[in-house]
C-alpha atoms as a PDB file:
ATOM      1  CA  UNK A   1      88.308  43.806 -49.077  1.00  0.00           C
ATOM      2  CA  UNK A   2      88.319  47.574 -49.116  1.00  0.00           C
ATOM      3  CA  UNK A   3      89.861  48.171 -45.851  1.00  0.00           C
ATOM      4  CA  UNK A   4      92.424  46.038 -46.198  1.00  0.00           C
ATOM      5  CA  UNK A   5      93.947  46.286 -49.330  1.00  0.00           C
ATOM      6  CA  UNK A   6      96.224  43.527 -50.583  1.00  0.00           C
ATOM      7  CA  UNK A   7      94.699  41.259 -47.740  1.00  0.00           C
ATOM      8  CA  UNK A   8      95.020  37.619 -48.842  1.00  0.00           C
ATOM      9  CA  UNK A   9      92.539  35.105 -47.498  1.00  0.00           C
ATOM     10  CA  UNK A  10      94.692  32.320 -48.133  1.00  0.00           C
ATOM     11  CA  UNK A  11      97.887  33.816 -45.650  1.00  0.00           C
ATOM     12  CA  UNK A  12      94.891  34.446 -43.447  1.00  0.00           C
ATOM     13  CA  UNK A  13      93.913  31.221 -43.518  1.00  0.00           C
ATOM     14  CA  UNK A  14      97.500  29.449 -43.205  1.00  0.00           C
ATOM     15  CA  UNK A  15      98.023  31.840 -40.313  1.00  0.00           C
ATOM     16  CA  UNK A  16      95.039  30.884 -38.361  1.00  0.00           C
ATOM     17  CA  UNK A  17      96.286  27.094 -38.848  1.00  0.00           C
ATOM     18  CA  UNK A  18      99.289  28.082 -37.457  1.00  0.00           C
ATOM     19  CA  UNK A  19      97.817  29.933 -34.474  1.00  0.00           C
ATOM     20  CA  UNK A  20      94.320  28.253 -33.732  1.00  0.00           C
ATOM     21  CA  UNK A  21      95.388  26.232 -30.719  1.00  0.00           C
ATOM     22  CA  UNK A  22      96.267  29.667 -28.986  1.00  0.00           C
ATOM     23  CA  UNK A  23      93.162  31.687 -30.450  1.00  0.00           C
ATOM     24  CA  UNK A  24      89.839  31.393 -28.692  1.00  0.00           C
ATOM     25  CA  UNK A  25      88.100  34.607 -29.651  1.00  0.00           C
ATOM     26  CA  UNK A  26      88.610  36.891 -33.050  1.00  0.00           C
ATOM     27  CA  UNK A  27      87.475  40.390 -32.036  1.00  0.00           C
ATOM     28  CA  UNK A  28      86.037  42.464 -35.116  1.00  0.00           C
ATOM     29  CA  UNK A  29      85.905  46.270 -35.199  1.00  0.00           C
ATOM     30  CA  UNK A  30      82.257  46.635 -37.275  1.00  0.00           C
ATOM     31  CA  UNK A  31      82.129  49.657 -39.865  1.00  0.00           C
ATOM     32  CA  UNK A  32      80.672  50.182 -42.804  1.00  0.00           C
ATOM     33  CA  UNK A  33      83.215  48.610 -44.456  1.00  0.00           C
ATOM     34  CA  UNK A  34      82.857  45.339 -42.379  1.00  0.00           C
ATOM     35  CA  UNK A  35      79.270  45.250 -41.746  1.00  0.00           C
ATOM     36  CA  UNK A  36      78.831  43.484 -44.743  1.00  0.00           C
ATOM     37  CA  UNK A  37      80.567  40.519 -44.438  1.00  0.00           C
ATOM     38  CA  UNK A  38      81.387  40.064 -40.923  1.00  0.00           C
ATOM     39  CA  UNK A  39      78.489  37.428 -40.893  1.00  0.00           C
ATOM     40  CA  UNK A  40      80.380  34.849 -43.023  1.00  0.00           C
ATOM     41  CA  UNK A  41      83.817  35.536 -41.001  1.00  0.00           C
ATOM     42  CA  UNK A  42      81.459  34.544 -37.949  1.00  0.00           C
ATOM     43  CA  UNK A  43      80.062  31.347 -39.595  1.00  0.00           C
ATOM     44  CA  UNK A  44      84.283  30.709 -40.583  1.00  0.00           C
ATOM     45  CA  UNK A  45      85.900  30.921 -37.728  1.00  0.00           C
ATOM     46  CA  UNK A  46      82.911  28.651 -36.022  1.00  0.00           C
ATOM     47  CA  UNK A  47      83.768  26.372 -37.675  1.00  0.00           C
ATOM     48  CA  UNK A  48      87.235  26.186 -36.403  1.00  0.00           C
ATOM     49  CA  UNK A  49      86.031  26.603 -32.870  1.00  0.00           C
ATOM     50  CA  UNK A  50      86.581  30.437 -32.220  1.00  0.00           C
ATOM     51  CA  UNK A  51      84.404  32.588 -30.890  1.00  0.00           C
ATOM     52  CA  UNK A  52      84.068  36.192 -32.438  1.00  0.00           C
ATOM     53  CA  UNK A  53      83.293  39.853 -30.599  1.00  0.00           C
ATOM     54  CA  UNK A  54      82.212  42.882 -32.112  1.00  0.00           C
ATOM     55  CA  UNK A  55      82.956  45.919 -31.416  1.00  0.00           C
ATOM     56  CA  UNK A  56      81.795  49.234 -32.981  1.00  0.00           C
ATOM     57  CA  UNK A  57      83.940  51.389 -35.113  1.00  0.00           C
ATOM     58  CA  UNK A  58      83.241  55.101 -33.296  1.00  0.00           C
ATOM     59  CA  UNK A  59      85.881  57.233 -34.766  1.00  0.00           C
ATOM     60  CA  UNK A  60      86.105  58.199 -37.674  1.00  0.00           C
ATOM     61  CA  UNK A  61      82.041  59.058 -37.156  1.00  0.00           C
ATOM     62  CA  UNK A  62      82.274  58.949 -41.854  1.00  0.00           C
ATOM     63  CA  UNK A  63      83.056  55.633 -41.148  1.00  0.00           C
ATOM     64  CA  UNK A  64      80.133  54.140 -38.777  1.00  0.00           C
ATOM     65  CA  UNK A  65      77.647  51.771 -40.621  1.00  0.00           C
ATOM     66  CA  UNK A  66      75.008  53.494 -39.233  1.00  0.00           C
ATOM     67  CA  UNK A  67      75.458  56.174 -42.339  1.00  0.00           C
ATOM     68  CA  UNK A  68      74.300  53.254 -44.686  1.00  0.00           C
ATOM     69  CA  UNK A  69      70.928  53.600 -46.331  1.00  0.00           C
ATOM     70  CA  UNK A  70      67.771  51.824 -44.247  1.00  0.00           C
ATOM     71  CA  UNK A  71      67.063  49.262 -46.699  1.00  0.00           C
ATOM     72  CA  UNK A  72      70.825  48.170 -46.996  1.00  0.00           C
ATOM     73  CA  UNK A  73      70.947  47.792 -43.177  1.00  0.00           C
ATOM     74  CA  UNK A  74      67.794  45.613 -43.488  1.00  0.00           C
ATOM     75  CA  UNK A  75      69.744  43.463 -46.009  1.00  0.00           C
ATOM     76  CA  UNK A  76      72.471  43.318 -43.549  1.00  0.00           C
ATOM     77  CA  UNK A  77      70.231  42.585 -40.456  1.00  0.00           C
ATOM     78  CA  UNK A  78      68.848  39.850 -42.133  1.00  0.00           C
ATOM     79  CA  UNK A  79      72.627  38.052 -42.950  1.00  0.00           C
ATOM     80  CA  UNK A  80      72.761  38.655 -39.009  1.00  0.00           C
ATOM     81  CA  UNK A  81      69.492  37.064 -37.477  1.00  0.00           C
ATOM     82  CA  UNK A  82      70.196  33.906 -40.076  1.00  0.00           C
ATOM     83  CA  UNK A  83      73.827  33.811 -38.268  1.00  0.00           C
ATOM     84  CA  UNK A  84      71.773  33.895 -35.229  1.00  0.00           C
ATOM     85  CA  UNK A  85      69.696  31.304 -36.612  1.00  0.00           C
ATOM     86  CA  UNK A  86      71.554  28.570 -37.991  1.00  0.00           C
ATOM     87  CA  UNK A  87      74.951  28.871 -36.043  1.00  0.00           C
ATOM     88  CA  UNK A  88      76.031  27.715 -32.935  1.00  0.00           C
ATOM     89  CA  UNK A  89      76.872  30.375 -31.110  1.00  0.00           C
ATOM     90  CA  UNK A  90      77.330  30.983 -27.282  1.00  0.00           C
ATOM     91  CA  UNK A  91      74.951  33.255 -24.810  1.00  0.00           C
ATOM     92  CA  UNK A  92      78.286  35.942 -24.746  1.00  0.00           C
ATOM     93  CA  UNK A  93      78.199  35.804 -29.053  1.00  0.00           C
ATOM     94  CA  UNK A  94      74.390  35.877 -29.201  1.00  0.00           C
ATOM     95  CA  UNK A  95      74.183  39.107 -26.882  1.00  0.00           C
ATOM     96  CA  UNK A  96      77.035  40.582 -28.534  1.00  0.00           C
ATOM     97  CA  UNK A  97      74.987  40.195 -32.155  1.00  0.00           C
ATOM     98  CA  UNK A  98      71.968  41.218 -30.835  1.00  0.00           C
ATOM     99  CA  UNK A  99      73.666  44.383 -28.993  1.00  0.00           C
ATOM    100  CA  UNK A 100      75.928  45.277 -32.047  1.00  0.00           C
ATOM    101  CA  UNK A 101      72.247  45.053 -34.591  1.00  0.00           C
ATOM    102  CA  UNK A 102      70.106  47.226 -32.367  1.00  0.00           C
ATOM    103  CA  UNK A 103      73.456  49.911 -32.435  1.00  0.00           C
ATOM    104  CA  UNK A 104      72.897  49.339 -36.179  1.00  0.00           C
ATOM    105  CA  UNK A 105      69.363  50.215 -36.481  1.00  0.00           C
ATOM    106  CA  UNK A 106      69.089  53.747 -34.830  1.00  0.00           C
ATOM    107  CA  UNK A 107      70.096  56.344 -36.960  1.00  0.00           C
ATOM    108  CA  UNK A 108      72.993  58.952 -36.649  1.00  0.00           C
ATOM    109  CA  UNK A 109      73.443  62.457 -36.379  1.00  0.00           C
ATOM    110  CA  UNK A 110      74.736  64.536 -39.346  1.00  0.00           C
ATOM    111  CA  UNK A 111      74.037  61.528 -41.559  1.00  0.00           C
ATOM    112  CA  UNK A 112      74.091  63.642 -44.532  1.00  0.00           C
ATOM    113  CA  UNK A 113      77.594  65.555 -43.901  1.00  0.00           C
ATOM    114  CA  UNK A 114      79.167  62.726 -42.484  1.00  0.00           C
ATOM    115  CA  UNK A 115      78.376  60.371 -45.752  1.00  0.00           C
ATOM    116  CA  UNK A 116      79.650  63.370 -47.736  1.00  0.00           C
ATOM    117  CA  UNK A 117      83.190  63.074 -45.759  1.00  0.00           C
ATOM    118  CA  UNK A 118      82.558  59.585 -46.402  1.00  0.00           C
ATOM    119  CA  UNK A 119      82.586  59.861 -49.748  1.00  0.00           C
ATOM    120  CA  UNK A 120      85.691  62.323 -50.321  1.00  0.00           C
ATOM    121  CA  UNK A 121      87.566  59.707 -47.834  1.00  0.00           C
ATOM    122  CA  UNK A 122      86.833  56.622 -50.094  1.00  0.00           C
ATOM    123  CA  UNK A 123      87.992  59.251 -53.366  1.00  0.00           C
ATOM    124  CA  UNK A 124      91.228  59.695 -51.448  1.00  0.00           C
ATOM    125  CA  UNK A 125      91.617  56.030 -50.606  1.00  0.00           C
ATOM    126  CA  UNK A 126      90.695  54.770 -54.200  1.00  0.00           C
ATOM    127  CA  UNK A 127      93.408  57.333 -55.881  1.00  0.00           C
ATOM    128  CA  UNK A 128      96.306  55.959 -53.401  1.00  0.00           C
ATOM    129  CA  UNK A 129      95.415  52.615 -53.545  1.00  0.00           C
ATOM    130  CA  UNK A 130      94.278  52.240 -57.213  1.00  0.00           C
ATOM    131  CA  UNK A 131      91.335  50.428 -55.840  1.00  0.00           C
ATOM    132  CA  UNK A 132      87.108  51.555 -56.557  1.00  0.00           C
ATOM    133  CA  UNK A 133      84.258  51.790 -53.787  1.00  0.00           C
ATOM    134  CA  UNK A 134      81.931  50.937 -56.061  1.00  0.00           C
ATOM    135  CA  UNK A 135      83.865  47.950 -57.475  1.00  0.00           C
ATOM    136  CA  UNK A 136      84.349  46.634 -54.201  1.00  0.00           C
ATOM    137  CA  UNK A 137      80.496  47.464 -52.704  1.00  0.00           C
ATOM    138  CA  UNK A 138      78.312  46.972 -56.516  1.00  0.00           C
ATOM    139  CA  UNK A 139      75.466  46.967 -54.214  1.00  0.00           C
ATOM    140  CA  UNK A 140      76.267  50.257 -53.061  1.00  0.00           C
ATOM    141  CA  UNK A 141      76.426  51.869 -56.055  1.00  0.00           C
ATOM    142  CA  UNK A 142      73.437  53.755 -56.236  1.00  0.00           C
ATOM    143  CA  UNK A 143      73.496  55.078 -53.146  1.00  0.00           C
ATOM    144  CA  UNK A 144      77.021  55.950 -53.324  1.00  0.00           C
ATOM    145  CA  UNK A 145      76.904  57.856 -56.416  1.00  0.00           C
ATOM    146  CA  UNK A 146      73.907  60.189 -54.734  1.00  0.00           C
ATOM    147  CA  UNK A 147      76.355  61.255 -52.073  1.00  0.00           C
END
């Protein structure tokens, strides 16, 4: 994961068996690092009984997801409606998915600057942390490199 560097799934996953009994609800902060693969952390942590929320990354604006490109978010919106689709989720999780997608669908303001501070942010990220956005996000790549 990009945003969390060094993050290991499997302490993640010890921790949560350590802490489930006491967890009902996993809130997730949704940015355009997140977007992504928040879908499959939703289908996880169903299937230990725990709800999720999302909440919208507004600050830094470089970081929103609503800088990606339009057919990307498609991609994305698609993962979504099939979590919508083929998981059990409850009326609060439903409306929260539903609210968080049609955020994700309008467009932003100063897209073009803002994807150009996004871009000199991930350079300064990937030279301190020895880590590449394009590595990470292959299906990015394109669009990334146009920036």
């Amino acid at each position: 994961m990009y945003s969390r560097t060094n993050f290991s799934w499997e302490n993640f996953e010890k921790n949560l068996e350590r802490v489930k009994k006491y967890v009902n609800t996993v809130s997730c902060t949704v940015s355009v690092y997140s977007i992504i693969s928040t879908p499959e952390l939703i289908a996880y942590l169903k299937v230990h009984n725990i709800s999720t929320y999302l909440s919208v990354l507004d600050s830094p604006k470089y970081l929103e997801c609503r800088i990606l490109p339009v057919e990307f978010k498609n991609k994305i919106i698609k993962k979504y409606q099939l979590v919508l689709n083929k998981i059990s989720l409850n009326a609060f999780e439903i409306e929260n998915i539903k609210k968080t997608m049609l955020y994700f669908e309008k467009d932003i303001e100063d897209k073009e600057k803002l994807k150009k501070s996004f871009k000199t942010y991930n350079e300064e990220v990937d030279t301190l942390n020895g880590t590449s956005f394009v590595n990470i996000y292959p299906e990015l790549k394109e669009w990334y490199e146009k920036i």
